[in-house]
N, C-alpha and C. Protein backbone atom coordinates (compact mmCIF):
# COMPACT_ATOMS: atom_id res chain seq x y z
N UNK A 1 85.42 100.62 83.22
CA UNK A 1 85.05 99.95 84.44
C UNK A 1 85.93 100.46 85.56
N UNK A 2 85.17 100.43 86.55
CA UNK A 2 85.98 101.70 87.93
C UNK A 2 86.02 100.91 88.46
N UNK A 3 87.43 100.30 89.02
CA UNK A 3 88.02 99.53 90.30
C UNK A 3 87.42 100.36 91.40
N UNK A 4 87.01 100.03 92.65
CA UNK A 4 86.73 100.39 93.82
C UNK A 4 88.01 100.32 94.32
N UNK A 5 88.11 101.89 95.58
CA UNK A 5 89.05 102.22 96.09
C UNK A 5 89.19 101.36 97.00
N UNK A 6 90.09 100.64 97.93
CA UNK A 6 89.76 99.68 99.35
C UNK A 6 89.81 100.87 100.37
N UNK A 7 88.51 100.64 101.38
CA UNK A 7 88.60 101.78 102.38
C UNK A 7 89.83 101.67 103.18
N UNK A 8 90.48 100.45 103.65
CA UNK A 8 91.61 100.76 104.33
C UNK A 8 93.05 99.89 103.93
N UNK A 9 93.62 100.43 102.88
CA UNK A 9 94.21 99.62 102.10
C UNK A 9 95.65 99.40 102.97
N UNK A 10 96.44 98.25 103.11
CA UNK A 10 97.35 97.63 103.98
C UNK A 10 98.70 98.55 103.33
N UNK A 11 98.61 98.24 102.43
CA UNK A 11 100.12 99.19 101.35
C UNK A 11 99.13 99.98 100.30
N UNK A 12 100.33 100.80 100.15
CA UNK A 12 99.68 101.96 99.25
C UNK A 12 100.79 102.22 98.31
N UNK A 13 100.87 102.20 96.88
CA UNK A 13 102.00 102.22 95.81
C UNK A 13 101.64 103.71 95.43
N UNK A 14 102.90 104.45 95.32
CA UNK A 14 103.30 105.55 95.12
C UNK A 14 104.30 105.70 93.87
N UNK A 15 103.21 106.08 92.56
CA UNK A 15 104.26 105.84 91.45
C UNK A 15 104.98 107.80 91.54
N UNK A 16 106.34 108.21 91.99
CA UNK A 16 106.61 109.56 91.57
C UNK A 16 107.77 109.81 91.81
N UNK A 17 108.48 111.30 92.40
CA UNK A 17 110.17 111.14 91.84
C UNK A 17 109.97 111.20 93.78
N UNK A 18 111.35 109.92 94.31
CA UNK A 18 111.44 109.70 95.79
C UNK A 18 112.16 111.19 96.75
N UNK A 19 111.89 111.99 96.01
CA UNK A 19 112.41 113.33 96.73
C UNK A 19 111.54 114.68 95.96
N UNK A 20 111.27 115.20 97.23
CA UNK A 20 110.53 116.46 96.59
C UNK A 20 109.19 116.54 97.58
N UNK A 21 108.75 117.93 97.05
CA UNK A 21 107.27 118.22 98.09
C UNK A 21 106.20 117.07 97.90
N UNK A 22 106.44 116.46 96.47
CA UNK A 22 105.18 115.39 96.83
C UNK A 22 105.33 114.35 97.14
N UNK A 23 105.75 113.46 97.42
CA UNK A 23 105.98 112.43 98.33
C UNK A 23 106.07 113.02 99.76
N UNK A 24 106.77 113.90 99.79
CA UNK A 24 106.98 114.22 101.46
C UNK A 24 105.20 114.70 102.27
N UNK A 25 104.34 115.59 101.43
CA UNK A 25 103.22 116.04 101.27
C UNK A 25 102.39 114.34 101.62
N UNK A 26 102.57 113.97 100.83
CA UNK A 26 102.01 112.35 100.33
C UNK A 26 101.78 111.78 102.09
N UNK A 27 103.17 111.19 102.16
CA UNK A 27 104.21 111.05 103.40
C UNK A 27 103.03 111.60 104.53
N UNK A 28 103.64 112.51 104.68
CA UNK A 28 103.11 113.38 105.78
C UNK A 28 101.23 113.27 106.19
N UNK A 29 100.60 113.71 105.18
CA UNK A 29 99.49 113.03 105.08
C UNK A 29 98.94 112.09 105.35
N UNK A 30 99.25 110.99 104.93
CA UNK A 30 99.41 109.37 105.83
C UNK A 30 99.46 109.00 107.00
N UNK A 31 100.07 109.76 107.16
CA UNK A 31 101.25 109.23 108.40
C UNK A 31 99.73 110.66 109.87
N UNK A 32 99.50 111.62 108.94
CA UNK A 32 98.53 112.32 110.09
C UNK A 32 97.48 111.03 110.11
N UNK A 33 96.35 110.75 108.95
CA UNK A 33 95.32 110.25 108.92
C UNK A 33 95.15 109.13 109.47
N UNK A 34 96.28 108.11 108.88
CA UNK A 34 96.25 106.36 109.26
C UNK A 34 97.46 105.91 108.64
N UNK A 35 98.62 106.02 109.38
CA UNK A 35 99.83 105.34 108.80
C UNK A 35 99.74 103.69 108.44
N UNK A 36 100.46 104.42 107.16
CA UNK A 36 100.28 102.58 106.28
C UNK A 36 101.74 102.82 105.72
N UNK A 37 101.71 101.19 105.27
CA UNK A 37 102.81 101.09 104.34
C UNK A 37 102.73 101.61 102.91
N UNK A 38 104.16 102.29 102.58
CA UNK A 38 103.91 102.69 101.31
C UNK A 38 105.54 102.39 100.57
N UNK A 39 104.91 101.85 99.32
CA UNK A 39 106.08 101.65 98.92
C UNK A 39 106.15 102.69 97.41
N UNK A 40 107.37 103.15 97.03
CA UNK A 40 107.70 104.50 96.17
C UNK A 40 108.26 103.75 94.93
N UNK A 41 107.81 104.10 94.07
CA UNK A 41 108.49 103.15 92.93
C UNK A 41 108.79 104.90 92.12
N UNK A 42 110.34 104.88 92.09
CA UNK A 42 110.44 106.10 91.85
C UNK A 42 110.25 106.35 90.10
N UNK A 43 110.37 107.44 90.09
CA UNK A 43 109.97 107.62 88.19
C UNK A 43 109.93 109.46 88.00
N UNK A 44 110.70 109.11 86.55
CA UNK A 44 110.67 110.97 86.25
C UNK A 44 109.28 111.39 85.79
N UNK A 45 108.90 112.52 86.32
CA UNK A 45 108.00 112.69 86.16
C UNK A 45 107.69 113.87 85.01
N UNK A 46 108.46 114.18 83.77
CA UNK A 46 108.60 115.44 83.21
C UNK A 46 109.94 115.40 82.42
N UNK A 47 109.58 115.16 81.12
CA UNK A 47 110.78 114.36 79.95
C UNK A 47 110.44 114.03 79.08
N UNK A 48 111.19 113.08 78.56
CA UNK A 48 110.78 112.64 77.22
C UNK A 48 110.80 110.96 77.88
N UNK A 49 111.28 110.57 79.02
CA UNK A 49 111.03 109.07 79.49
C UNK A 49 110.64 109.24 80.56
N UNK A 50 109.87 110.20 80.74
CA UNK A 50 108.72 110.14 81.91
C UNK A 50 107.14 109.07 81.49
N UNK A 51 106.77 109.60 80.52
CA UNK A 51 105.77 108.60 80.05
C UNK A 51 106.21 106.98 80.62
N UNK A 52 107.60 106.38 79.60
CA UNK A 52 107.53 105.44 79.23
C UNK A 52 108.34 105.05 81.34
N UNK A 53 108.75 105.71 82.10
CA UNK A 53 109.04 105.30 83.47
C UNK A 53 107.31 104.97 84.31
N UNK A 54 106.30 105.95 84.08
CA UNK A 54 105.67 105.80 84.71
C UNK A 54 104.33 104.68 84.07
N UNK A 55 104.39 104.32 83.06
CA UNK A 55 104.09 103.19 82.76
C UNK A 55 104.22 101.99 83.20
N UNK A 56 105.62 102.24 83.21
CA UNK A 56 106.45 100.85 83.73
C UNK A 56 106.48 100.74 85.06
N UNK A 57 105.93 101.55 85.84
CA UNK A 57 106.50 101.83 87.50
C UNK A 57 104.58 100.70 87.78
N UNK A 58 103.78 101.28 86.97
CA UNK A 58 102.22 100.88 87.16
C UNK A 58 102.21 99.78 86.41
N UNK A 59 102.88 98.64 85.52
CA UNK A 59 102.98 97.53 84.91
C UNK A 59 103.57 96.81 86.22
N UNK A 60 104.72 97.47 86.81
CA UNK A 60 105.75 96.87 87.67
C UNK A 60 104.67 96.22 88.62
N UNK A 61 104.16 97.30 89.42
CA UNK A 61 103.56 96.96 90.16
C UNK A 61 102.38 96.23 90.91
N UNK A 62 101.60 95.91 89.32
CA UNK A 62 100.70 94.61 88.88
C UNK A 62 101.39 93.57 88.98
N UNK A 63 102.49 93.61 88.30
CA UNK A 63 103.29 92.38 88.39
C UNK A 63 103.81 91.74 89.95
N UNK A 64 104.05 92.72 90.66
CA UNK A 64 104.58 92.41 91.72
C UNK A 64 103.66 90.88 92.58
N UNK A 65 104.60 90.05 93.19
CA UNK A 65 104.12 89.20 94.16
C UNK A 65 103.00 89.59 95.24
N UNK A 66 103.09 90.68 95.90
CA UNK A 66 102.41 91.42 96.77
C UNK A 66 102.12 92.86 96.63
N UNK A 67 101.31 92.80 95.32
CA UNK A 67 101.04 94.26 95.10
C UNK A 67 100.46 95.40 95.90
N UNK A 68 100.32 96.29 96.09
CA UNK A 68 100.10 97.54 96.76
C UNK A 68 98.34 97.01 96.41
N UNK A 69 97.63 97.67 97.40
CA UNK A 69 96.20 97.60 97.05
C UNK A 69 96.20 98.86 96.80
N UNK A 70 96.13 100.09 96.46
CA UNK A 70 96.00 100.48 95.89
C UNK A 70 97.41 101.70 95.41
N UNK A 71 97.36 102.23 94.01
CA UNK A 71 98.50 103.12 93.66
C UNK A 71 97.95 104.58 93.58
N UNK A 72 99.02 105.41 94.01
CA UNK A 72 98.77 106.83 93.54
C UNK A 72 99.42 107.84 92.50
N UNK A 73 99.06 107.40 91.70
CA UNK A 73 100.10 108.12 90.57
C UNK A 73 99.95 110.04 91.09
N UNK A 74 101.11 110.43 91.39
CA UNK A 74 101.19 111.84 91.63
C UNK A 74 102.39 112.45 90.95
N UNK A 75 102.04 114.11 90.56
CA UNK A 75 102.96 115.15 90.58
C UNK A 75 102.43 116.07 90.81
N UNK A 76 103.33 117.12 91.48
CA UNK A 76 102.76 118.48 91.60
C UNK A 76 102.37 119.15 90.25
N UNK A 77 101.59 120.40 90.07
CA UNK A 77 101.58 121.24 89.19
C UNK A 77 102.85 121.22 88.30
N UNK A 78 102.30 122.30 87.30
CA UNK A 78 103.39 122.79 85.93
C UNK A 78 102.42 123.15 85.16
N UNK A 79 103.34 123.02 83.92
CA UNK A 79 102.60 123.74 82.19
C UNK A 79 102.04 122.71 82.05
N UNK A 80 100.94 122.54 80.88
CA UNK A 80 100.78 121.95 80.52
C UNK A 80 101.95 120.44 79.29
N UNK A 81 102.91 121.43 79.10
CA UNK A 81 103.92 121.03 78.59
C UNK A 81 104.63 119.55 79.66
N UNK A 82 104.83 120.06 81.12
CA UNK A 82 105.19 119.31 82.30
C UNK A 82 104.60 118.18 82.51
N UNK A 83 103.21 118.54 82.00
CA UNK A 83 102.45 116.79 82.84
C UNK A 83 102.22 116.42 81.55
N UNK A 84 102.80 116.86 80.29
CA UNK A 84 102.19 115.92 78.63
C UNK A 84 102.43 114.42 78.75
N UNK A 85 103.33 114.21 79.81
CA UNK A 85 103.89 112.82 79.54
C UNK A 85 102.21 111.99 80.10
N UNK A 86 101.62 112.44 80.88
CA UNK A 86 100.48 111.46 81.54
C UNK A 86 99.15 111.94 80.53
N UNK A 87 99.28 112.57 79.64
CA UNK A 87 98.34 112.40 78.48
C UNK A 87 98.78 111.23 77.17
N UNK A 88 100.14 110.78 77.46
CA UNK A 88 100.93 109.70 76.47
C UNK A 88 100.21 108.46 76.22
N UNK A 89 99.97 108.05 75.50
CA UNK A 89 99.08 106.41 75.29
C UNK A 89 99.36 105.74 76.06
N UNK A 90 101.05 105.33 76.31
CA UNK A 90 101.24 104.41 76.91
C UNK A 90 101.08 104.52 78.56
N UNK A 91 100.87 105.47 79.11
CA UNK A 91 100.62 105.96 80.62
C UNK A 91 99.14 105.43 80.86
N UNK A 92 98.24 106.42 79.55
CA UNK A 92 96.91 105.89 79.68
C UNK A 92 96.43 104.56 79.56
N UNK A 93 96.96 103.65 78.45
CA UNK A 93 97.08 102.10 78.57
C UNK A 93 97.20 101.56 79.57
N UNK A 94 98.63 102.05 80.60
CA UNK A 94 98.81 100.89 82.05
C UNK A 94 97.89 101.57 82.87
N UNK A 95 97.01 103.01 82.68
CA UNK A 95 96.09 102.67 84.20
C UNK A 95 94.74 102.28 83.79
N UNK A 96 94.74 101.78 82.30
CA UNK A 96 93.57 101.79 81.86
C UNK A 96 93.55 99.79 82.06
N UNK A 97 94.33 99.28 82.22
CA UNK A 97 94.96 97.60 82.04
C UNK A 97 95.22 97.65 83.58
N UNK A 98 95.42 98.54 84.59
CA UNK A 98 95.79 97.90 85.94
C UNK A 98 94.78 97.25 86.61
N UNK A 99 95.18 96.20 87.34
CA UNK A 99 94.19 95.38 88.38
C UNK A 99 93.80 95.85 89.44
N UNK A 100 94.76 96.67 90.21
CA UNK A 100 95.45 97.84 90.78
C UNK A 100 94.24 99.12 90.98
N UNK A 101 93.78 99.18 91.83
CA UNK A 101 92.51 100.77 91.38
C UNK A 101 93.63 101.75 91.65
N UNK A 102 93.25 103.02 90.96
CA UNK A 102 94.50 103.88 90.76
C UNK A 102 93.93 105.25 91.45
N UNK A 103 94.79 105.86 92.11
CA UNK A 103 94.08 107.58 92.17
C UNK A 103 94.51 108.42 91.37
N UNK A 104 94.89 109.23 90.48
CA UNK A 104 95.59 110.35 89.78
C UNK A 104 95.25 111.17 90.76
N UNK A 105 96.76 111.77 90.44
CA UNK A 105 97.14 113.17 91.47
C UNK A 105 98.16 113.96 91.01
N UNK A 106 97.53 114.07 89.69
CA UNK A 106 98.63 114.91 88.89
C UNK A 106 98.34 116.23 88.88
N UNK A 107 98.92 117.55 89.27
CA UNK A 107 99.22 118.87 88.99
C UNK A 107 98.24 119.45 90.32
N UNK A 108 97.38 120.49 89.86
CA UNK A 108 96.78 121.17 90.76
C UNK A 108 95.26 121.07 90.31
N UNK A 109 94.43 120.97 91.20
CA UNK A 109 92.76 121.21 90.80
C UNK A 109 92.46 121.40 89.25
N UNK A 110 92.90 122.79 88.70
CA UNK A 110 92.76 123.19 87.16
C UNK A 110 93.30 122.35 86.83
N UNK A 111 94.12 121.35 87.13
CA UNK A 111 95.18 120.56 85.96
C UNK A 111 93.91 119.40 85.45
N UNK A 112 94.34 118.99 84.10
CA UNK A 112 93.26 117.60 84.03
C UNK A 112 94.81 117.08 82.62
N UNK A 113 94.37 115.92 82.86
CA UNK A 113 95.61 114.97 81.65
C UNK A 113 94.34 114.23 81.56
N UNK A 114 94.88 112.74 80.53
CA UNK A 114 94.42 111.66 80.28
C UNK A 114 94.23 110.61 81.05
N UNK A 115 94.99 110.45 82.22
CA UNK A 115 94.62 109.47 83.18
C UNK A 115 93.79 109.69 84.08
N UNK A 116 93.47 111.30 83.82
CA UNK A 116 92.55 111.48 85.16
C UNK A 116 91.09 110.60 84.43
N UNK A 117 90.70 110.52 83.22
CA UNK A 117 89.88 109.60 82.59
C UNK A 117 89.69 108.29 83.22
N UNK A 118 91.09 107.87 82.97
CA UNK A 118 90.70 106.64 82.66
C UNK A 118 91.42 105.37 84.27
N UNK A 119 91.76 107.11 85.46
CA UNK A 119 91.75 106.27 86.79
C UNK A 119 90.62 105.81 87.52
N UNK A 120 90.84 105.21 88.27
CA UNK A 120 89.91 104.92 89.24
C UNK A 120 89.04 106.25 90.38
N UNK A 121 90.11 107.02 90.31
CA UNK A 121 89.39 107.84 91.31
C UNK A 121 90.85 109.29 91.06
N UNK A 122 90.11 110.54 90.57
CA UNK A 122 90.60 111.74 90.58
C UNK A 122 90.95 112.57 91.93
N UNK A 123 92.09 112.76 91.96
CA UNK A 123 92.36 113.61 93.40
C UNK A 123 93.25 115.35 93.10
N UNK A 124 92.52 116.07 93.33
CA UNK A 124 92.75 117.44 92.80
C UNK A 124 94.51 117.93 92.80
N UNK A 125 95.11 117.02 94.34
CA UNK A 125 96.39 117.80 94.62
C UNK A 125 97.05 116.09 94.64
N UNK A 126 98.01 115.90 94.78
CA UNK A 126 98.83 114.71 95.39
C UNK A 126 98.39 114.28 97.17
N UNK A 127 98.35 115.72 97.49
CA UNK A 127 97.79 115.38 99.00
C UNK A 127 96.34 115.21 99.13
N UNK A 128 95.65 115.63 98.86
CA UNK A 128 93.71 114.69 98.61
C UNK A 128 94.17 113.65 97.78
N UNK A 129 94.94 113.17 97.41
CA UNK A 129 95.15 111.98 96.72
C UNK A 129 95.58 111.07 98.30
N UNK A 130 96.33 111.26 99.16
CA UNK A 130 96.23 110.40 100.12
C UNK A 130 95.02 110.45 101.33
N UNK A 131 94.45 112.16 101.47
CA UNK A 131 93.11 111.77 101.97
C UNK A 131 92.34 110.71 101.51
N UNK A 132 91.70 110.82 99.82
CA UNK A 132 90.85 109.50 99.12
C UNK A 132 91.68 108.34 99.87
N UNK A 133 92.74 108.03 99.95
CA UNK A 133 93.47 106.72 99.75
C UNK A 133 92.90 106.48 101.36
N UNK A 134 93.28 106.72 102.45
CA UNK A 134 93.00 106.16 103.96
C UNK A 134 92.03 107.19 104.44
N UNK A 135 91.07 106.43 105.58
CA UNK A 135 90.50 107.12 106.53
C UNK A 135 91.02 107.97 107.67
N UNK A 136 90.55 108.71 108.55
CA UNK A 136 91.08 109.51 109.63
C UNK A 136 91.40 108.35 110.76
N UNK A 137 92.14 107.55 111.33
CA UNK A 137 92.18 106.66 111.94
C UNK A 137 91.36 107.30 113.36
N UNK A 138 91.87 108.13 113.78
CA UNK A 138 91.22 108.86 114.92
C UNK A 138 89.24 108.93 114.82
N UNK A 139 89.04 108.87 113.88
CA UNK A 139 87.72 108.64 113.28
C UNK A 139 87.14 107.41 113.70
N UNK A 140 88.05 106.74 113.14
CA UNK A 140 87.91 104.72 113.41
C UNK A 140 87.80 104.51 114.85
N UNK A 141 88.71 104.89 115.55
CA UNK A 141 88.99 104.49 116.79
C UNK A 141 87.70 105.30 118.06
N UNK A 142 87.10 106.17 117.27
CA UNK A 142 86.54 106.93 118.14
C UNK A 142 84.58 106.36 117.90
N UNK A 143 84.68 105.97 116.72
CA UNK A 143 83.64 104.78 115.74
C UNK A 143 83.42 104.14 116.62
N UNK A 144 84.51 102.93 116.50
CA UNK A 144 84.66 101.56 117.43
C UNK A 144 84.79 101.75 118.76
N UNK A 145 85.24 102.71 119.26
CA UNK A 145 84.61 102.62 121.08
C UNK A 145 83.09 103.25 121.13
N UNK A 146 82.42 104.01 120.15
CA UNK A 146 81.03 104.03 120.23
C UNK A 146 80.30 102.58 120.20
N UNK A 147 80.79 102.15 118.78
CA UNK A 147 79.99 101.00 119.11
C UNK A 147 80.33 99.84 119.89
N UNK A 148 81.41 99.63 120.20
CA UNK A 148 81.79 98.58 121.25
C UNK A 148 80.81 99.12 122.88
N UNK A 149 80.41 100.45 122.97
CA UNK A 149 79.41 100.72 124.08
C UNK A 149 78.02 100.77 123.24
N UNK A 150 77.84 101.15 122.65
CA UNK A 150 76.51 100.31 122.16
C UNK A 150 76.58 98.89 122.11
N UNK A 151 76.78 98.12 121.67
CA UNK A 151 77.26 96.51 122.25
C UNK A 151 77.25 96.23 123.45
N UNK A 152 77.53 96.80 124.28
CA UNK A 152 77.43 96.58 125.70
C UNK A 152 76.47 96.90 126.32
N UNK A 153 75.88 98.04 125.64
CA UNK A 153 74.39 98.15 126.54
C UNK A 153 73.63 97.47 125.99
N UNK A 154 73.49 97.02 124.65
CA UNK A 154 72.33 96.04 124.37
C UNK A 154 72.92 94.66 124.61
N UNK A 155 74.06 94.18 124.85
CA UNK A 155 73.88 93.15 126.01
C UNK A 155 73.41 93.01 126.92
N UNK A 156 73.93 93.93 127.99
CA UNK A 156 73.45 94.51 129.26
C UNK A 156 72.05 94.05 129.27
N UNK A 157 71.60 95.15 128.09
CA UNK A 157 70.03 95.37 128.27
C UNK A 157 69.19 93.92 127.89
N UNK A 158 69.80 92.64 127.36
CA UNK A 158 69.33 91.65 126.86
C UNK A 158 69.41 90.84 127.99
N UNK A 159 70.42 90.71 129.13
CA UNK A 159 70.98 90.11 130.13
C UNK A 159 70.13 90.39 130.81
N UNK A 160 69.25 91.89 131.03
CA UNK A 160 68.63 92.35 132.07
C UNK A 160 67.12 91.40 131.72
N UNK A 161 66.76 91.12 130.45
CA UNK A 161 65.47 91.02 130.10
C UNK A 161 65.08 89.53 130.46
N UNK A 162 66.18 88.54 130.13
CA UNK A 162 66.43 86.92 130.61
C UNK A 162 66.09 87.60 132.12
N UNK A 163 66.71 88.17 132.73
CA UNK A 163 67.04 87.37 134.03
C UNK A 163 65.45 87.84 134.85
N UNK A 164 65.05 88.90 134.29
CA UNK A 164 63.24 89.27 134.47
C UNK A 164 62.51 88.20 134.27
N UNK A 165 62.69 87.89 132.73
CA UNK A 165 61.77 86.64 132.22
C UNK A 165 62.11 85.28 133.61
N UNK A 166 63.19 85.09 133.42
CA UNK A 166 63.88 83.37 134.53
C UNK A 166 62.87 84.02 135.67
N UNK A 167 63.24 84.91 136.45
CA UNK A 167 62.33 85.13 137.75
C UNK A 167 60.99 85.40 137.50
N UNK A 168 60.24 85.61 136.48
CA UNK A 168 58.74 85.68 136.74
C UNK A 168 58.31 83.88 136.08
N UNK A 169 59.30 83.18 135.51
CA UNK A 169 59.03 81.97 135.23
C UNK A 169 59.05 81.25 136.19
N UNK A 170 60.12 81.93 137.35
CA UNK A 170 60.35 81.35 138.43
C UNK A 170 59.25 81.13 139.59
N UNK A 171 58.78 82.63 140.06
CA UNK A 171 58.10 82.41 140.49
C UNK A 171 56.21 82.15 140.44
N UNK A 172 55.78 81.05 139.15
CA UNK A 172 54.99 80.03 138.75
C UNK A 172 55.08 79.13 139.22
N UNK A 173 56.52 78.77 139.49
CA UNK A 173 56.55 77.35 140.02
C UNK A 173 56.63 77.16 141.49
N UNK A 174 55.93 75.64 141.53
CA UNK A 174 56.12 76.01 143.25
C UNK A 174 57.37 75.87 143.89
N UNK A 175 57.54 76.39 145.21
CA UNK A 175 58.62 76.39 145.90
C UNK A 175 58.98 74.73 146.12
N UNK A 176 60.10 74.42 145.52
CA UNK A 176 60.70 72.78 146.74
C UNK A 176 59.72 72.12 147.87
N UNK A 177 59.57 73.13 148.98
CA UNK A 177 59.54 72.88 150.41
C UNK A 177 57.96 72.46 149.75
N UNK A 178 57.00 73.39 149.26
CA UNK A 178 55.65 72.61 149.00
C UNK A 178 55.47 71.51 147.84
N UNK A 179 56.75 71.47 146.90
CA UNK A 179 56.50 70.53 146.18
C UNK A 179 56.60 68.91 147.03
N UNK A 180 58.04 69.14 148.04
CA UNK A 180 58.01 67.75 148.89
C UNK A 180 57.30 67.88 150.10
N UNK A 181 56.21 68.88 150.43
CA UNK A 181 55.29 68.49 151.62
C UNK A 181 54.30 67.17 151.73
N UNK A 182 53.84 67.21 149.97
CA UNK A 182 52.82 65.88 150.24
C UNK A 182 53.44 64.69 150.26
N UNK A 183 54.80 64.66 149.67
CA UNK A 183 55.35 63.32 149.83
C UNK A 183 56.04 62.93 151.69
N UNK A 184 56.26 63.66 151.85
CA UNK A 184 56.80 64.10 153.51
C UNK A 184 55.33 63.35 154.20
N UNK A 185 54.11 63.78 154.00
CA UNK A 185 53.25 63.56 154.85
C UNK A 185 53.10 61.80 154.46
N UNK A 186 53.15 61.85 153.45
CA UNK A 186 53.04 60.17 152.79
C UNK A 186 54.29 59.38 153.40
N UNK A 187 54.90 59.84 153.80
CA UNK A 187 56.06 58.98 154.30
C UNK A 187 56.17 58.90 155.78
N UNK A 188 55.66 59.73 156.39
CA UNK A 188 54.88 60.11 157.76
C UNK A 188 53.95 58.93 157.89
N UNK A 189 52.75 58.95 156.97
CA UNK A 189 52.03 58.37 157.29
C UNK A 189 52.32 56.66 157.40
């Protein structure tokens, strides 16, 4: 079952190691498209307790009070030897158990592990892993002043159509001055 990505998620959880090209890549990315909060739950990524860190970094973060809406599990490329840890059961278990929709963004395009299975949504590099994650904000903003002027002209244009209709309703009726002429003459008389 595939968690849906949130199109514009408030925080964004970053399970990977807090120094190096991918986070900064990550980082950087973000911060062009639609800066959000991101919080780094650091973890080795390439070991023998890389598995059992990045498990725990994606357990952690379910657990949390105010979880990230969505996580990006990333590393750059390597051997296949490098990313074995995210083919490990227990890696595949916590993104297969998160509440959390997940992106994998492990290695390079050719790379594939076990979580790319069983995430929510596959991202070829760490950095298309934060494209998927946010929109182009510049996109949004350029969206919403289209339609905030579409909105305005079909107000406009609705405002224009009342105030046609009021004046041809208007003039049906008779004017004042002939509605009180016959009483005028009656009071005359």
């Amino acid at each position: 079952r595939k968690r849906p990505i949130p199109y514009l998620p408030r925080v964004i959880g970053v399970v990977t190691p807090p120094t190096g090209a991918v986070i900064r890549d990550i980082l950087h990315r973000l911060r062009d498209r639609f800066p959000s909060r991101v919080l780094v739950w650091p973890v080795r990524v390439q070991g023998e307790t890389s598995a059992a860190e990045v498990a725990a970094a994606i357990i952690g973060f379910n657990a949390m009070a105010n979880p990230p809406d969505v996580i990006i599990v990333a590393r750059g490329g390597g051997s296949l030897e490098d990313l074995w840890g995210f083919n490990e059961e227990i890696v595949v278990r916590a993104v297969a158990g998160s509440k959390i929709p997940i992106i994998s963004a492990v290695g390079h395009e050719t790379d594939t592990t076990l979580i790319d299975f069983v995430s929510d949504l596959r991202a070829p590099t760490p950095t298309a892993a934060a494209e998927k994650a946010v929109p182009v904000r510049a996109d949004l903003v350029a969206e919403t002043a289209a339609l905030a002027a579409r909105l305005e002209r079909g107000l406009s244009r609705s405002m224009q159509e009342r105030e046609t209709r009021l004046k041809s309703a208007a003039r049906a009726l008779p004017r004042p001055d002939e509605i009180l002429a016959l009483a005028r003459q009656r009071f005359d008389s």
